[in-house]
PDB file of N, CA and C in Angstrom:
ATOM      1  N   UNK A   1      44.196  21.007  16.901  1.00  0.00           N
ATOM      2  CA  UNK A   1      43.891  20.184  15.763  1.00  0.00           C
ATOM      3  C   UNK A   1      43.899  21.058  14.520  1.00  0.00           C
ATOM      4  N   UNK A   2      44.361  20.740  13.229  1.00  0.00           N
ATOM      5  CA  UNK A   2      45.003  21.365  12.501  1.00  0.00           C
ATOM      6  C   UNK A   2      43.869  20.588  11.202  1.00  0.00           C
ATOM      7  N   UNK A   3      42.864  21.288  10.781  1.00  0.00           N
ATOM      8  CA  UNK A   3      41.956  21.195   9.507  1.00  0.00           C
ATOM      9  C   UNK A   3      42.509  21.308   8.406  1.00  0.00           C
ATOM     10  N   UNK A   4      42.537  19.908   7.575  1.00  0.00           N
ATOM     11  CA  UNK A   4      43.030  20.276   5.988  1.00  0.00           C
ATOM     12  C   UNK A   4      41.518  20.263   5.279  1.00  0.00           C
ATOM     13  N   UNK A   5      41.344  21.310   4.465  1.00  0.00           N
ATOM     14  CA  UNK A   5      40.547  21.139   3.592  1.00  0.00           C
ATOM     15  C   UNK A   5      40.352  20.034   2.419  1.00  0.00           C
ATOM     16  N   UNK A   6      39.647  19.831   2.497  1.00  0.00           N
ATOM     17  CA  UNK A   6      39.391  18.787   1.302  1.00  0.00           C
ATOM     18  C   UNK A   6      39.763  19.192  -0.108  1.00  0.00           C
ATOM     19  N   UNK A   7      40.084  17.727  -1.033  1.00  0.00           N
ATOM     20  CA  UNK A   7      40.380  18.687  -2.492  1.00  0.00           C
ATOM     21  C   UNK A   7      39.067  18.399  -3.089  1.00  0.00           C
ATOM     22  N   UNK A   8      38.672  19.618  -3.831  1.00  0.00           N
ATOM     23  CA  UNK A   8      37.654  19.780  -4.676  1.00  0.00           C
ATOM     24  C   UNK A   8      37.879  18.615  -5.704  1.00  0.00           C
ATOM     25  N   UNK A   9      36.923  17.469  -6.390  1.00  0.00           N
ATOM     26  CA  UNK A   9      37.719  16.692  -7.626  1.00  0.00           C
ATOM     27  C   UNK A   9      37.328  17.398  -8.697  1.00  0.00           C
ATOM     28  N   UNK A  10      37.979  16.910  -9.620  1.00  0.00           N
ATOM     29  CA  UNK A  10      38.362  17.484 -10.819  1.00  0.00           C
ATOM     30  C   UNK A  10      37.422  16.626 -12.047  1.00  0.00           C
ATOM     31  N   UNK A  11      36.348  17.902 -12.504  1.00  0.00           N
ATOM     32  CA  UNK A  11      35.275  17.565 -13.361  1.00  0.00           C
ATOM     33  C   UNK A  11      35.701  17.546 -14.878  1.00  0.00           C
ATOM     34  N   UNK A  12      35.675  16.326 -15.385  1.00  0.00           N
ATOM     35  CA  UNK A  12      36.032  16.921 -17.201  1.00  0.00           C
ATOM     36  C   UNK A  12      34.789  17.330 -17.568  1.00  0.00           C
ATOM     37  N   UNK A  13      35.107  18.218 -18.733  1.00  0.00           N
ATOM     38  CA  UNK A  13      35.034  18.896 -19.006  1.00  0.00           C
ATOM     39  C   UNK A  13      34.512  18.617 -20.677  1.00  0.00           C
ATOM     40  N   UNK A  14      35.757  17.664 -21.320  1.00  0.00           N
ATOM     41  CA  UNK A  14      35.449  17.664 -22.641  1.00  0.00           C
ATOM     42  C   UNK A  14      34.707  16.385 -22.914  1.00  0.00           C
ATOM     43  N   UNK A  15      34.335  16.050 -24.084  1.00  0.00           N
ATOM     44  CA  UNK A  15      33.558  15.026 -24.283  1.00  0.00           C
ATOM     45  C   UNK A  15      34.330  13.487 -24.538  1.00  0.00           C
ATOM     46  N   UNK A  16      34.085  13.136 -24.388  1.00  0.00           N
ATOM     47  CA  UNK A  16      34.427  11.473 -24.427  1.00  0.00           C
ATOM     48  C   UNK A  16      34.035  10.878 -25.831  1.00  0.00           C
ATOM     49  N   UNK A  17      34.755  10.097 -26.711  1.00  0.00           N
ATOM     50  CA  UNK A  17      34.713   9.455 -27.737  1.00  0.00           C
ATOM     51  C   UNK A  17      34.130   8.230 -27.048  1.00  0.00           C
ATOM     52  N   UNK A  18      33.294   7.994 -28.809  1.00  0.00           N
ATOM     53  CA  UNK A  18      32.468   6.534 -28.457  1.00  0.00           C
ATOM     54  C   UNK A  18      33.160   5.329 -28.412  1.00  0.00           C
ATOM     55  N   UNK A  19      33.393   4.670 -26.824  1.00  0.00           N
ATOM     56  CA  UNK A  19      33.622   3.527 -26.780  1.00  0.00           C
ATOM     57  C   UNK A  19      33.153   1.893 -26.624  1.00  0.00           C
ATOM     58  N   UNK A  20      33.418   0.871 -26.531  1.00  0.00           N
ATOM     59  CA  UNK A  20      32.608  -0.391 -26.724  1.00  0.00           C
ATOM     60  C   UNK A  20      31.605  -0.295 -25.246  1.00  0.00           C
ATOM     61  N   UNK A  21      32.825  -0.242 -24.535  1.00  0.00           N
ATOM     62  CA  UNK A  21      32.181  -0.247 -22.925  1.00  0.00           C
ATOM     63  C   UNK A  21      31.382   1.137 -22.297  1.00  0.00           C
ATOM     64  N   UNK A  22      31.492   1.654 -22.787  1.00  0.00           N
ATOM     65  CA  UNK A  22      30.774   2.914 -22.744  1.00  0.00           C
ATOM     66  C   UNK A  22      29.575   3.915 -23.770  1.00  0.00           C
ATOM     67  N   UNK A  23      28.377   3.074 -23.225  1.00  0.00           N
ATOM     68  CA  UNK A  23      27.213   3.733 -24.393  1.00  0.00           C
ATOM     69  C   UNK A  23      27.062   5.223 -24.745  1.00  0.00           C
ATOM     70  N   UNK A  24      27.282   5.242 -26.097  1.00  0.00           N
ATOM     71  CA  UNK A  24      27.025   6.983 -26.622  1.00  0.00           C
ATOM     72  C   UNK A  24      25.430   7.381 -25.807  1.00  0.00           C
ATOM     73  N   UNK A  25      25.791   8.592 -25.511  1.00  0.00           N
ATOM     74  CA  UNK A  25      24.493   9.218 -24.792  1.00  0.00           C
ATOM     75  C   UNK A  25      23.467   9.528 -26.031  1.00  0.00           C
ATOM     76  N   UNK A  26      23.446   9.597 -26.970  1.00  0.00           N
ATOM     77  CA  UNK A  26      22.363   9.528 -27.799  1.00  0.00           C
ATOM     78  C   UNK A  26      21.533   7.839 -27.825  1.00  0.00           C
ATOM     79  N   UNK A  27      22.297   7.229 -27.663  1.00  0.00           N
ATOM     80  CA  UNK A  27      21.664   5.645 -27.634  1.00  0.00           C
ATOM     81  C   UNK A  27      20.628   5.455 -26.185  1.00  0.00           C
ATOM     82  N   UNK A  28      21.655   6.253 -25.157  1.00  0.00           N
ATOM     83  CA  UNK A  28      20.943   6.533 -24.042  1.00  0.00           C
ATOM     84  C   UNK A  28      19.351   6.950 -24.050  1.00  0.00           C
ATOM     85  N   UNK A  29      19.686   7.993 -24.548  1.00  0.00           N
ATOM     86  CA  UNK A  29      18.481   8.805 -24.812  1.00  0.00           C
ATOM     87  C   UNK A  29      17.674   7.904 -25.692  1.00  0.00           C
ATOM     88  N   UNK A  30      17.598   7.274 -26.954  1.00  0.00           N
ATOM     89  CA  UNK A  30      17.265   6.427 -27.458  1.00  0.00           C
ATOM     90  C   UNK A  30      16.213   5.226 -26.345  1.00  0.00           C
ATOM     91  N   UNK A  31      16.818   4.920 -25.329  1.00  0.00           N
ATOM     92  CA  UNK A  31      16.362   4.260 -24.599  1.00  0.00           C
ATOM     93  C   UNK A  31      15.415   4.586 -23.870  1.00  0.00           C
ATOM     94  N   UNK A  32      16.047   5.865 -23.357  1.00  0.00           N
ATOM     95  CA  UNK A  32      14.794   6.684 -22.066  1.00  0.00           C
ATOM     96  C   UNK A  32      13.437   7.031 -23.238  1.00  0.00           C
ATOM     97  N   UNK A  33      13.643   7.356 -24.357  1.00  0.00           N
ATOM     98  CA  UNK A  33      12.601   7.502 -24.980  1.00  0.00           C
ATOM     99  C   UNK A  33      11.911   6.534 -25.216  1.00  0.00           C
ATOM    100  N   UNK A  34      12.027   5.498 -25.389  1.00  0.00           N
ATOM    101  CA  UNK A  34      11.697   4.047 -26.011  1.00  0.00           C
ATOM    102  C   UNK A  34      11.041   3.745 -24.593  1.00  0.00           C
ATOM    103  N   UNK A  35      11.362   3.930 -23.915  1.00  0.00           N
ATOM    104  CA  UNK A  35      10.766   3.424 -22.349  1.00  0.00           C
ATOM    105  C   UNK A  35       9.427   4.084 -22.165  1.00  0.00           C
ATOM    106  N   UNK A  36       9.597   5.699 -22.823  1.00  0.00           N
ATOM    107  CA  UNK A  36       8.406   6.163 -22.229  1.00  0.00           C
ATOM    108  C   UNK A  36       7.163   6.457 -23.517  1.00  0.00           C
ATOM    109  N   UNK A  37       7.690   6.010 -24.647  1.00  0.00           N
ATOM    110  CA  UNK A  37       6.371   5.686 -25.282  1.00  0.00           C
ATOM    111  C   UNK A  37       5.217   4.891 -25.286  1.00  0.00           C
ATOM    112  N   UNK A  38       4.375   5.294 -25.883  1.00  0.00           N
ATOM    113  CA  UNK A  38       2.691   5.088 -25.498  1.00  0.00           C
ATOM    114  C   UNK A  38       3.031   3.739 -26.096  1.00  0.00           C
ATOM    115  N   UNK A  39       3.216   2.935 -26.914  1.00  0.00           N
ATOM    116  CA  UNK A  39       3.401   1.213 -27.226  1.00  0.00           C
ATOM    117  C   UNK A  39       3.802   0.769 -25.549  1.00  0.00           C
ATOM    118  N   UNK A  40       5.079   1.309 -25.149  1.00  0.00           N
ATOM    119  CA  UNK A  40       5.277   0.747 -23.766  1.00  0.00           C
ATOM    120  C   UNK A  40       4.316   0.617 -22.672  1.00  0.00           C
ATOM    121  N   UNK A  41       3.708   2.213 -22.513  1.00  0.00           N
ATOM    122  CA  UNK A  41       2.571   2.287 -21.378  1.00  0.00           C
ATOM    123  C   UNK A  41       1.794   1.622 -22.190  1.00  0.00           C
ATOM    124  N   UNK A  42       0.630   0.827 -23.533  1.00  0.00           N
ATOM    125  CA  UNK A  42       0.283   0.152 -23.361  1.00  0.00           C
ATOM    126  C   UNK A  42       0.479  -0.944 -22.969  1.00  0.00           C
ATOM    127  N   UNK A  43       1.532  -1.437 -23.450  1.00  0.00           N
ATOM    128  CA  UNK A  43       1.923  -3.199 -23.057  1.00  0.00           C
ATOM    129  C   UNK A  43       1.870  -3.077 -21.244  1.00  0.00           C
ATOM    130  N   UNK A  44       2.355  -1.877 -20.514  1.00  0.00           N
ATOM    131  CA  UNK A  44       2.115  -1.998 -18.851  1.00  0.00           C
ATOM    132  C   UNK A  44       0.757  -1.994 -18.501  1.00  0.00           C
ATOM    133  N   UNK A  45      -0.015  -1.190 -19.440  1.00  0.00           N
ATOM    134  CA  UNK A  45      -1.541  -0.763 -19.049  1.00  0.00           C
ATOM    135  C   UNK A  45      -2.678  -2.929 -19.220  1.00  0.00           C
ATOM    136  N   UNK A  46      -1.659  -3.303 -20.305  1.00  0.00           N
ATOM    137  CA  UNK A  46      -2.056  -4.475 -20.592  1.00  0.00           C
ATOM    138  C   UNK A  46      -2.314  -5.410 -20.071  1.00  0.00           C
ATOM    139  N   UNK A  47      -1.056  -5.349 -19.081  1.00  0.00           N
ATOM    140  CA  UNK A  47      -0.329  -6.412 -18.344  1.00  0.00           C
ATOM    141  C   UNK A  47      -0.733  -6.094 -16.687  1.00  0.00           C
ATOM    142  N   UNK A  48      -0.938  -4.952 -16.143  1.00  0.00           N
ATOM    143  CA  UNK A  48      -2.039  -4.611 -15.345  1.00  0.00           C
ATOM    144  C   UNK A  48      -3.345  -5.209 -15.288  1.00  0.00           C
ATOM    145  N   UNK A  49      -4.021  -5.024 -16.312  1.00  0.00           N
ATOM    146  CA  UNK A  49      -5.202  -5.804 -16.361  1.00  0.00           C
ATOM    147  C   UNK A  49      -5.407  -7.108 -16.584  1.00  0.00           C
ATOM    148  N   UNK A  50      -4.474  -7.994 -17.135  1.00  0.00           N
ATOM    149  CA  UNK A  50      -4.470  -8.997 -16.937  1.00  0.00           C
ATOM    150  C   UNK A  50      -4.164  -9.944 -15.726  1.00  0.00           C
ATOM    151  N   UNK A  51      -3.739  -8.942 -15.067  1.00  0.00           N
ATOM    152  CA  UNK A  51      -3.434  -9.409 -13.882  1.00  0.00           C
ATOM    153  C   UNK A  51      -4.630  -9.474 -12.933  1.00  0.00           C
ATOM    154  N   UNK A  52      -5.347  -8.052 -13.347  1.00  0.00           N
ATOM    155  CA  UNK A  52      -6.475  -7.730 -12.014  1.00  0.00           C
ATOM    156  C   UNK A  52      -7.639  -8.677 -12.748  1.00  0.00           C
ATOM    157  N   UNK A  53      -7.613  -9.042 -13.667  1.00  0.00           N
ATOM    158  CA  UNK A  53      -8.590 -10.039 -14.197  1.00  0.00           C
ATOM    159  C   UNK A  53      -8.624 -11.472 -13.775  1.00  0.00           C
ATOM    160  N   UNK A  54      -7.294 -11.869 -13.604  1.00  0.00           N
ATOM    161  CA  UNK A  54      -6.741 -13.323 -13.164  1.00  0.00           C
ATOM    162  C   UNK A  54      -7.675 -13.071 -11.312  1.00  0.00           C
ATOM    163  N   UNK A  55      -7.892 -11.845 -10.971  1.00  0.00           N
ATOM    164  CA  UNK A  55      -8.374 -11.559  -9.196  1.00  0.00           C
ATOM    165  C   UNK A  55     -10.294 -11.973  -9.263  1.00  0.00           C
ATOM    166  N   UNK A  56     -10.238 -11.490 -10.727  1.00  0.00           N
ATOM    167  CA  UNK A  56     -12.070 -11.556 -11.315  1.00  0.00           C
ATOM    168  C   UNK A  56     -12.653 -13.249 -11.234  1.00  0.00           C
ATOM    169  N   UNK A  57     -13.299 -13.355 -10.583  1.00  0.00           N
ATOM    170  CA  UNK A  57     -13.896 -14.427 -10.884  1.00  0.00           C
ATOM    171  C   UNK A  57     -15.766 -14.272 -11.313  1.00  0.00           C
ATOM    172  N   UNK A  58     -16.228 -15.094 -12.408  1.00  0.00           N
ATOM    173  CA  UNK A  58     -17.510 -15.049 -13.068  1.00  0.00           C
ATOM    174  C   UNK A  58     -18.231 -15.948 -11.836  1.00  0.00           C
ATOM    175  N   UNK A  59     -18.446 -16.335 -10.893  1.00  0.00           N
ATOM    176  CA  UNK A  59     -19.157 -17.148 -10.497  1.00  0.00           C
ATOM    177  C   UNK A  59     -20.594 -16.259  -9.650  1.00  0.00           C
ATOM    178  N   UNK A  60     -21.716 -17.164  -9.515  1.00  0.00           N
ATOM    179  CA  UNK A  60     -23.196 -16.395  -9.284  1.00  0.00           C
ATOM    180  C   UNK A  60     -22.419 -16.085  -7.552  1.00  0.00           C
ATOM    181  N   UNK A  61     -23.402 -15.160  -6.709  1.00  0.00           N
ATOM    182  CA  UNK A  61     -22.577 -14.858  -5.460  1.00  0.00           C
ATOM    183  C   UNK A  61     -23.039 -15.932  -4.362  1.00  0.00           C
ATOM    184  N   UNK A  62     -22.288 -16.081  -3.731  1.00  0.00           N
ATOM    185  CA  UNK A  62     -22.689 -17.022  -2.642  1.00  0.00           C
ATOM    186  C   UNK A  62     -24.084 -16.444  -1.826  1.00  0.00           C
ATOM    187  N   UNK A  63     -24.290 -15.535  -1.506  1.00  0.00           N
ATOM    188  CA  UNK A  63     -25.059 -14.632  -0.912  1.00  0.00           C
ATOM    189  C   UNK A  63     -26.078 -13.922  -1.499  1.00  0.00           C
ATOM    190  N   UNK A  64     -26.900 -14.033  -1.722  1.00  0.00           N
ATOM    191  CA  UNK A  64     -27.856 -13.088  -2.371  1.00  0.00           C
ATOM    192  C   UNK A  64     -28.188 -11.656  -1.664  1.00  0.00           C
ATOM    193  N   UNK A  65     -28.581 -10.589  -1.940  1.00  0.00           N
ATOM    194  CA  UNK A  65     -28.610  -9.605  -1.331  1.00  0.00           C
ATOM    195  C   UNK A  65     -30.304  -9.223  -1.779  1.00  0.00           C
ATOM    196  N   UNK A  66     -31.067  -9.120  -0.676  1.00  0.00           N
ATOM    197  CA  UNK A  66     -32.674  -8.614  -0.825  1.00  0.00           C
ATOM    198  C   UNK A  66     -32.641  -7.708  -1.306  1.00  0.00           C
ATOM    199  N   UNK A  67     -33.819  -6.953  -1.758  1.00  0.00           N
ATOM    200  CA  UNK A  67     -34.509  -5.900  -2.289  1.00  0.00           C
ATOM    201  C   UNK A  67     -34.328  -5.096  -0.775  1.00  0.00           C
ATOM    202  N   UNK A  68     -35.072  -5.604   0.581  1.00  0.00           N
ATOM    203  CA  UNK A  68     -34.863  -4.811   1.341  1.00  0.00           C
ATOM    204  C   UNK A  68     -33.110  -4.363   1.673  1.00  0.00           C
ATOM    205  N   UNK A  69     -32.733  -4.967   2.149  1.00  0.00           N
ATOM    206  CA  UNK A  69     -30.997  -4.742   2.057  1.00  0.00           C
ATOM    207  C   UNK A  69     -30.847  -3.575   0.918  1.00  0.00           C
ATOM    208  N   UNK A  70     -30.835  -4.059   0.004  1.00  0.00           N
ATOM    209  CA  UNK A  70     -30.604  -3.245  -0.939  1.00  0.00           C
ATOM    210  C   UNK A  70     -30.937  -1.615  -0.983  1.00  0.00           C
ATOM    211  N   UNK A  71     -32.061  -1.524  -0.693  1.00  0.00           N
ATOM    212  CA  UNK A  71     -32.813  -0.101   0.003  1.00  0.00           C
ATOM    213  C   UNK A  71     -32.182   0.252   1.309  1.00  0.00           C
ATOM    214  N   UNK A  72     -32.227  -0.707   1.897  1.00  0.00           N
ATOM    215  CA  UNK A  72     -31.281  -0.103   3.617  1.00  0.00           C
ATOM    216  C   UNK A  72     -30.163   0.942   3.374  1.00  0.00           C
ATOM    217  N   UNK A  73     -28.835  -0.054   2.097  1.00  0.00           N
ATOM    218  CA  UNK A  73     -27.799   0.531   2.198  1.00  0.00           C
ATOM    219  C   UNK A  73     -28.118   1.539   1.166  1.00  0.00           C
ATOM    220  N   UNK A  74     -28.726   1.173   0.321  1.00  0.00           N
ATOM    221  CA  UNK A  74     -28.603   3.047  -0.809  1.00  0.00           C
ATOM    222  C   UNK A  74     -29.279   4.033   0.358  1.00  0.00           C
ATOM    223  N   UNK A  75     -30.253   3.767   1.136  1.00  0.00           N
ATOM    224  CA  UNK A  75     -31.049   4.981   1.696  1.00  0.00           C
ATOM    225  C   UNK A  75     -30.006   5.762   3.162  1.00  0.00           C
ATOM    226  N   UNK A  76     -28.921   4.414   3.414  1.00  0.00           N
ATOM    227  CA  UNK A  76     -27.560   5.212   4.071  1.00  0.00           C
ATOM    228  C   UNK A  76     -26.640   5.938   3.445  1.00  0.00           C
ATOM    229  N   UNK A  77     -26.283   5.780   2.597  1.00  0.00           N
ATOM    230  CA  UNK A  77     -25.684   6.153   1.516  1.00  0.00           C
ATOM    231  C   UNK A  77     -26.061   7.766   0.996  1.00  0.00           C
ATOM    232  N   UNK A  78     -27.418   7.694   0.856  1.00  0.00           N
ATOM    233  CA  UNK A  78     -27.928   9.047   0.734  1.00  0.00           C
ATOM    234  C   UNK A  78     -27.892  10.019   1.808  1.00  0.00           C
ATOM    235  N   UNK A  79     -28.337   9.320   3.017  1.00  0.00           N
ATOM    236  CA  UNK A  79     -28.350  10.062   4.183  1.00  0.00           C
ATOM    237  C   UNK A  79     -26.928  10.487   4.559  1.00  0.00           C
ATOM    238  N   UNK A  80     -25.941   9.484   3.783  1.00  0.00           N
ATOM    239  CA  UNK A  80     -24.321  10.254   4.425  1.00  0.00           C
ATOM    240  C   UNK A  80     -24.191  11.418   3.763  1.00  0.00           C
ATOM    241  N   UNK A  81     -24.843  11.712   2.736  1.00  0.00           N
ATOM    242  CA  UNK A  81     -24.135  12.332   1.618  1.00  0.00           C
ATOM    243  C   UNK A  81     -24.724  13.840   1.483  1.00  0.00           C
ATOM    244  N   UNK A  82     -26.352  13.640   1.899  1.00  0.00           N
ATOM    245  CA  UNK A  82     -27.413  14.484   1.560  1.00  0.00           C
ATOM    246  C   UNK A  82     -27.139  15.483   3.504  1.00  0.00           C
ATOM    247  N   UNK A  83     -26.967  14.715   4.206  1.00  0.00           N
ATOM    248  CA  UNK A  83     -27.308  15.629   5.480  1.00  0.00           C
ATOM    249  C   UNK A  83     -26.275  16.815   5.802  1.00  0.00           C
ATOM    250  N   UNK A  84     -24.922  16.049   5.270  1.00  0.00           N
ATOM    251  CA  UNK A  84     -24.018  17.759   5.934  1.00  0.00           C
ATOM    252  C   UNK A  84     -24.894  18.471   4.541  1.00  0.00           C
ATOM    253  N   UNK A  85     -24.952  18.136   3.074  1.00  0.00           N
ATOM    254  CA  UNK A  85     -25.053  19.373   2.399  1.00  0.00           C
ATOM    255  C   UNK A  85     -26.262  20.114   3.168  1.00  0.00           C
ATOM    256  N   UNK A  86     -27.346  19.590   3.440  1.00  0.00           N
ATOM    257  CA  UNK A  86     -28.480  19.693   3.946  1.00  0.00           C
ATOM    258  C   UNK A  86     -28.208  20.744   5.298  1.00  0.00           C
ATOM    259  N   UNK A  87     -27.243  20.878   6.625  1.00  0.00           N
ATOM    260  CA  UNK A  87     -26.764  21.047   7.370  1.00  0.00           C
ATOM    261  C   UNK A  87     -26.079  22.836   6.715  1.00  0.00           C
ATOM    262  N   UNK A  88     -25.218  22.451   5.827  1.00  0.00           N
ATOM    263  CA  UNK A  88     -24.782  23.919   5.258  1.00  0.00           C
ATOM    264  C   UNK A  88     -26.063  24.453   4.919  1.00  0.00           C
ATOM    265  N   UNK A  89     -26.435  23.822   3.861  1.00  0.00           N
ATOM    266  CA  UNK A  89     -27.857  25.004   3.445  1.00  0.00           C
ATOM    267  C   UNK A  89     -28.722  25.414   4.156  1.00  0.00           C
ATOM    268  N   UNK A  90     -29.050  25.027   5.729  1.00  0.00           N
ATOM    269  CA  UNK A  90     -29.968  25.266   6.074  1.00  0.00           C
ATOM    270  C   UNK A  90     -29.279  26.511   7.138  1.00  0.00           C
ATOM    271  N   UNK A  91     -28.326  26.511   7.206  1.00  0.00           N
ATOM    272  CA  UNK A  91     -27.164  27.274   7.900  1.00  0.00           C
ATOM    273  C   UNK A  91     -27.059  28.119   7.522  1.00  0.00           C
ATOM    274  N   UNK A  92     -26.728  28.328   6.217  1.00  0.00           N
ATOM    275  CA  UNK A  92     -25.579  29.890   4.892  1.00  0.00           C
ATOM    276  C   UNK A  92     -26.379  31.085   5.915  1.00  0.00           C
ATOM    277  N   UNK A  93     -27.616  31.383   6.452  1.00  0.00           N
ATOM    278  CA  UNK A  93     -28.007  32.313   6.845  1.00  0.00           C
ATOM    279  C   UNK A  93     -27.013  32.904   7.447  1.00  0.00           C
ATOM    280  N   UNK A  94     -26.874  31.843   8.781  1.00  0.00           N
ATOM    281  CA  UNK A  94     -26.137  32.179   9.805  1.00  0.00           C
ATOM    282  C   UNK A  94     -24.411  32.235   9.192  1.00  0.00           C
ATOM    283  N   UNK A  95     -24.004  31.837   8.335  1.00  0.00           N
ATOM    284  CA  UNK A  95     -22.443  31.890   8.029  1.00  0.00           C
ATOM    285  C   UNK A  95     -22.444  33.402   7.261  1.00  0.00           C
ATOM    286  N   UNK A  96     -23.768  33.760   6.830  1.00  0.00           N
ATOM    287  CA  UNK A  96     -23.232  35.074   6.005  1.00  0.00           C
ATOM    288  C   UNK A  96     -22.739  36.380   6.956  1.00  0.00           C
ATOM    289  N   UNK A  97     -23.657  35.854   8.176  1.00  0.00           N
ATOM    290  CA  UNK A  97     -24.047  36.892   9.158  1.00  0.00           C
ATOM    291  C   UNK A  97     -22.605  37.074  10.461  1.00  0.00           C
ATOM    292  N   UNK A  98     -21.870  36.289  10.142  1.00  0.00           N
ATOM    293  CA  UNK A  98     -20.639  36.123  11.023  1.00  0.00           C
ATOM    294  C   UNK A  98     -19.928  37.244  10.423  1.00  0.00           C
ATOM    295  N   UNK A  99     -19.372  37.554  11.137  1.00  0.00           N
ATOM    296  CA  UNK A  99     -18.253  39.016  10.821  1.00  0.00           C
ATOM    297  C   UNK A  99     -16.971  38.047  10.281  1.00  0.00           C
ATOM    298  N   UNK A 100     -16.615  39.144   9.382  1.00  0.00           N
ATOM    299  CA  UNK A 100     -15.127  38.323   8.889  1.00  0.00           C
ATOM    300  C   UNK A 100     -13.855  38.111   9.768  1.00  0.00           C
ATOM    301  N   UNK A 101     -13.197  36.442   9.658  1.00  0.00           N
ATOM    302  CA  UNK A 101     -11.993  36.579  10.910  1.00  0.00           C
ATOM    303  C   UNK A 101     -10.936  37.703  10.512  1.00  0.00           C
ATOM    304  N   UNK A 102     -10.345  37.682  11.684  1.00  0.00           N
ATOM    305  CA  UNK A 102      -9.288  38.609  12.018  1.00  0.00           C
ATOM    306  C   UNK A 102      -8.153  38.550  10.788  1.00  0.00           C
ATOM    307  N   UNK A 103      -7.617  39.708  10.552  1.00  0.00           N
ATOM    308  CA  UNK A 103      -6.342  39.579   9.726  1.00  0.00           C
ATOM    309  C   UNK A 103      -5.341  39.074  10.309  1.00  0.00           C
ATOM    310  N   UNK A 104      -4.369  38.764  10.110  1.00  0.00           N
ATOM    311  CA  UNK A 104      -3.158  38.383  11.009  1.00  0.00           C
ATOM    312  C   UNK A 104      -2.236  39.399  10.792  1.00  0.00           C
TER     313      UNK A 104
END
C-alpha cells in the first residue's frame, strides 16, 4: 500500500477588502465588545432576577415552625459545626507530636 501524503491547504495571508457579505473585523469586535459590557451584564443580571422572583411567592407558610423546633435545628447545626473544630483542638497536642511523613 502506497501512502500519499496529504496537501497542506493554503492559508492567505493578505487582508481582505470590506465586503457587503462579509463583516469588517472591526465591526466584529464592535460587537464582542458591546456583548460584554456592564449595560449588557446588567440587563442579564436583571432578567435573572426577575425570573427567580416570578419562583417567590409572599404568602404566610402553611406550617408554622415552634420555638422548640426552632432550637432543635440551630442546636444541630451548631453541634455539626462546633464538634470536628472541637475534635482538632482538643487533639493539636497529639498532631504536633507525630514525626513528620516521609519524603518521597
Amino acid at each position: 500500500m502506497h501512502l500519499i501524503p496529504h496537501p497542506i491547504p493554503h492559508i492567505h495571508t493578505h487582508t481582505h477588502t470590506h465586503s457587503p457579505d462579509r463583516p469588517d473585523t472591526s465591526i466584529r469586535m464592535l460587537v464582542i465588545l458591546r456583548a460584554s459590557s456592564p449595560t449588557s451584564a446588567l440587563i442579564r443580571t436583571k432578567r435573572v432576577l426577575q425570573e427567580m422572583r416570578s419562583n417567590i411567592y409572599s404568602k404566610p407558610p402553611k406550617n408554622k415552625i415552634g420555638p422548640g423546633q426552632s432550637f432543635f435545628i440551630m442546636s444541630v447545626f451548631a453541634v455539626a459545626m462546633l464538634v470536628p473544630a472541637g475534635w482538632i483542638m482538643h487533639h493539636l497536642p497529639e498532631y504536633r507530636q507525630r514525626p513528620p511523613p516521609p519524603e518521597p
